[in-house]
C-alpha atoms as a PDB file:
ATOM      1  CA  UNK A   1     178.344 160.830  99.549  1.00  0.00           C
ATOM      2  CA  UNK A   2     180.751 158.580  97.730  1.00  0.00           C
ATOM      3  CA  UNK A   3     180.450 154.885  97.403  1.00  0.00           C
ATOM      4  CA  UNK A   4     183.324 152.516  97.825  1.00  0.00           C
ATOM      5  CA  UNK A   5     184.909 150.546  94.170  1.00  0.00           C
ATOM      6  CA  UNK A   6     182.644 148.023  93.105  1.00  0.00           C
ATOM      7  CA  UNK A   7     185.953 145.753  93.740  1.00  0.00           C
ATOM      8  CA  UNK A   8     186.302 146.296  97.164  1.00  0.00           C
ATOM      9  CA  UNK A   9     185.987 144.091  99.734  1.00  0.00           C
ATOM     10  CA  UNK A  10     185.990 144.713 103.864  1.00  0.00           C
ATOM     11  CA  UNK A  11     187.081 141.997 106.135  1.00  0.00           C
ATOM     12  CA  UNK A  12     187.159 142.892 110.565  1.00  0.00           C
ATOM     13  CA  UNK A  13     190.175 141.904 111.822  1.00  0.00           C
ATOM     14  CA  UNK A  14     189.667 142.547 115.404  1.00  0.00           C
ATOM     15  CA  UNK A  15     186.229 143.071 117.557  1.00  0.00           C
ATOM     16  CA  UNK A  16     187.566 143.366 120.956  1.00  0.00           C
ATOM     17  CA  UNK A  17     184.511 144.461 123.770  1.00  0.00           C
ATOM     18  CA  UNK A  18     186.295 147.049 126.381  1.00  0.00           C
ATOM     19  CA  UNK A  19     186.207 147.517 130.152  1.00  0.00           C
ATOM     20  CA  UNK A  20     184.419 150.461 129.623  1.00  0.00           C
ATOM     21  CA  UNK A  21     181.147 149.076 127.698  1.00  0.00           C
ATOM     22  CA  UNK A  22     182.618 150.070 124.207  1.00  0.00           C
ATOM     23  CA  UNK A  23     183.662 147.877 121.338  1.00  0.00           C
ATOM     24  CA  UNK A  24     186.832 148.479 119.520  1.00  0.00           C
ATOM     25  CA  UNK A  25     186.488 147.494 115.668  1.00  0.00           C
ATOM     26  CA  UNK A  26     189.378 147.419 113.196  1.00  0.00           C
ATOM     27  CA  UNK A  27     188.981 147.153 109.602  1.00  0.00           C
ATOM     28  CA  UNK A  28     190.300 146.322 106.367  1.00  0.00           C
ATOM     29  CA  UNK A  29     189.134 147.672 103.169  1.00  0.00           C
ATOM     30  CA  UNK A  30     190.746 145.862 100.510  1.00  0.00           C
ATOM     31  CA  UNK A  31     191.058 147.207  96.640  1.00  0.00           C
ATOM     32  CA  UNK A  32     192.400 145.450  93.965  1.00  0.00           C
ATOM     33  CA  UNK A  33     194.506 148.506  92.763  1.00  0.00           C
ATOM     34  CA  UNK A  34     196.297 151.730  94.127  1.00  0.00           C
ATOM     35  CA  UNK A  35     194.591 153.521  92.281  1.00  0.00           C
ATOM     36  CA  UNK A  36     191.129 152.373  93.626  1.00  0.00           C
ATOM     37  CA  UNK A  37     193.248 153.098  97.523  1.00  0.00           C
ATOM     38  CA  UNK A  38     193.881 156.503  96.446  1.00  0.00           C
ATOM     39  CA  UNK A  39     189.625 156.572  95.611  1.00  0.00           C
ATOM     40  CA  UNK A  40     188.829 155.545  98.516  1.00  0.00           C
ATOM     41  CA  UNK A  41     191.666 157.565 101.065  1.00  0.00           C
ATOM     42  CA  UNK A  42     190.454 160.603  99.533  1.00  0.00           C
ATOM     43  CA  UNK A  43     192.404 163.788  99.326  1.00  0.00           C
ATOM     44  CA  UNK A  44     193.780 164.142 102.780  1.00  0.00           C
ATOM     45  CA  UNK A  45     192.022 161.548 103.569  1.00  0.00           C
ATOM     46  CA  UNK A  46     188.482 163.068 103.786  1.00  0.00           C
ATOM     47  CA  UNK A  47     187.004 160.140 101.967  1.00  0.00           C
ATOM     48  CA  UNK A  48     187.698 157.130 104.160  1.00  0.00           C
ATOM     49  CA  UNK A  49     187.304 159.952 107.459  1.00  0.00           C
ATOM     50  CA  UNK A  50     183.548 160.505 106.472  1.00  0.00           C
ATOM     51  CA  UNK A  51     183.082 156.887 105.735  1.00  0.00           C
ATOM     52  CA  UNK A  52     184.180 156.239 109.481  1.00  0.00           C
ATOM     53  CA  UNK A  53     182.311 158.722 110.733  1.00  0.00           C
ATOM     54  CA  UNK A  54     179.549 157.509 108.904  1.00  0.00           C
ATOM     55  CA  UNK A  55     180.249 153.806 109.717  1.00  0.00           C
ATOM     56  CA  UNK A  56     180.837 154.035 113.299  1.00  0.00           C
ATOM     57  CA  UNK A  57     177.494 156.201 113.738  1.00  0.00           C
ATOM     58  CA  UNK A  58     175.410 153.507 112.131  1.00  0.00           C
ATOM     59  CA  UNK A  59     177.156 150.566 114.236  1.00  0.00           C
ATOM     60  CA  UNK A  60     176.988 152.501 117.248  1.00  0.00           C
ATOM     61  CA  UNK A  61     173.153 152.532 116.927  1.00  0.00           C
ATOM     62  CA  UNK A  62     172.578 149.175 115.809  1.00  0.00           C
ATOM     63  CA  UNK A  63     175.106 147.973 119.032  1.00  0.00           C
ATOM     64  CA  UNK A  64     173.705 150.359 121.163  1.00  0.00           C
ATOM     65  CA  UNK A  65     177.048 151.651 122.976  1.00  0.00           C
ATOM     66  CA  UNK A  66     179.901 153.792 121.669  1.00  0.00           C
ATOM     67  CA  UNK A  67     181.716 152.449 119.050  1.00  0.00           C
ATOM     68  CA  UNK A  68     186.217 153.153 118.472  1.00  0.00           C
ATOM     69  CA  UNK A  69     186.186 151.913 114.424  1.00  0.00           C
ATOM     70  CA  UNK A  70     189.649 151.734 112.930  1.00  0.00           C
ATOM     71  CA  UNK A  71     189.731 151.640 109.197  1.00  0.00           C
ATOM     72  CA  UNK A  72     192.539 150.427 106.589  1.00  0.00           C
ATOM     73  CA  UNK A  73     192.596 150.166 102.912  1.00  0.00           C
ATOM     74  CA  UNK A  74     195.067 147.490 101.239  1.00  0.00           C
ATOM     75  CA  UNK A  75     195.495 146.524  97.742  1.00  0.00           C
ATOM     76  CA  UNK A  76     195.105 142.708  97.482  1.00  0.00           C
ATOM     77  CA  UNK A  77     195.331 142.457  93.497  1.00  0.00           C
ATOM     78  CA  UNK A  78     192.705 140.088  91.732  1.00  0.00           C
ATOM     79  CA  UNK A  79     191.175 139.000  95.328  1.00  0.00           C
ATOM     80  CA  UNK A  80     187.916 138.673  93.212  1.00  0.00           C
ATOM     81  CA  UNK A  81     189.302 136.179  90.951  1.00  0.00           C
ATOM     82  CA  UNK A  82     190.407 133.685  94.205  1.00  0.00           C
ATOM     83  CA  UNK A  83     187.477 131.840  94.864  1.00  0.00           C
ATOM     84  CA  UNK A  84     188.573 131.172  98.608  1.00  0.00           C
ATOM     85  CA  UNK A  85     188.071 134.794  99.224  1.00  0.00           C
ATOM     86  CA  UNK A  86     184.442 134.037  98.185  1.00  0.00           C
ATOM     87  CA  UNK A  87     184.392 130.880 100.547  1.00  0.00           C
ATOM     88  CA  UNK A  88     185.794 132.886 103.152  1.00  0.00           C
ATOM     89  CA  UNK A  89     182.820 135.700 102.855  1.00  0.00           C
ATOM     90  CA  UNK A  90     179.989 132.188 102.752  1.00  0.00           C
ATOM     91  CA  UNK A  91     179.489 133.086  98.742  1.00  0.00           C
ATOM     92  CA  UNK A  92     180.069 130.595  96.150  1.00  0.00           C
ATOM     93  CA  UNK A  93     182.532 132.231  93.306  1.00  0.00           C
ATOM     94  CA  UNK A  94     180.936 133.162  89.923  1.00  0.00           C
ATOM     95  CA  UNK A  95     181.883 131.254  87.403  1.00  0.00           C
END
């Protein structure tokens, strides 16, 4: 089990409830480097398949019908040095 960079950061973009009683998710994973991306794609990308597999287990209990999760991973460089990231996510930035 590997854990994500301590600099990432994952935002939904889209929550979208279906006809068919199942909620479509679609994520971004944001890194602050391409090297972190490469980290967390994984060699063929295994890594970020097992954490969706992982993921959309978890939210598909907690939600109680089938989840579709569609996961991204973008480098937004020094997002942890904006502090409107931070009031976007309801945290107050660390001076």
């Amino acid at each position: 089990h590997q854990e994500l960079p301590y600099s990432s950061h994952i935002e939904t973009e889209k929550w979208e409830e279906k006809k068919d009683g199942s909620v479509r998710i679609e994520q971004v994973i944001y890194v602050e480097r391409d090297s972190q991306k490469k980290i967390v794609l994984g060699h063929k990308g295994e890594t970020i398949r097992a954490i969706g597999q992982a993921a959309r287990t978890e939210i598909a209990e907690i939600l109680e019908q089938k989840v579709h999760l569609f996961l991204f991973v973008k480098v937004r460089e020094n997002w942890g040095d904006d502090p409107e990231r931070y009031r976007e996510m309801g945290l107050e930035f660390p001076h």
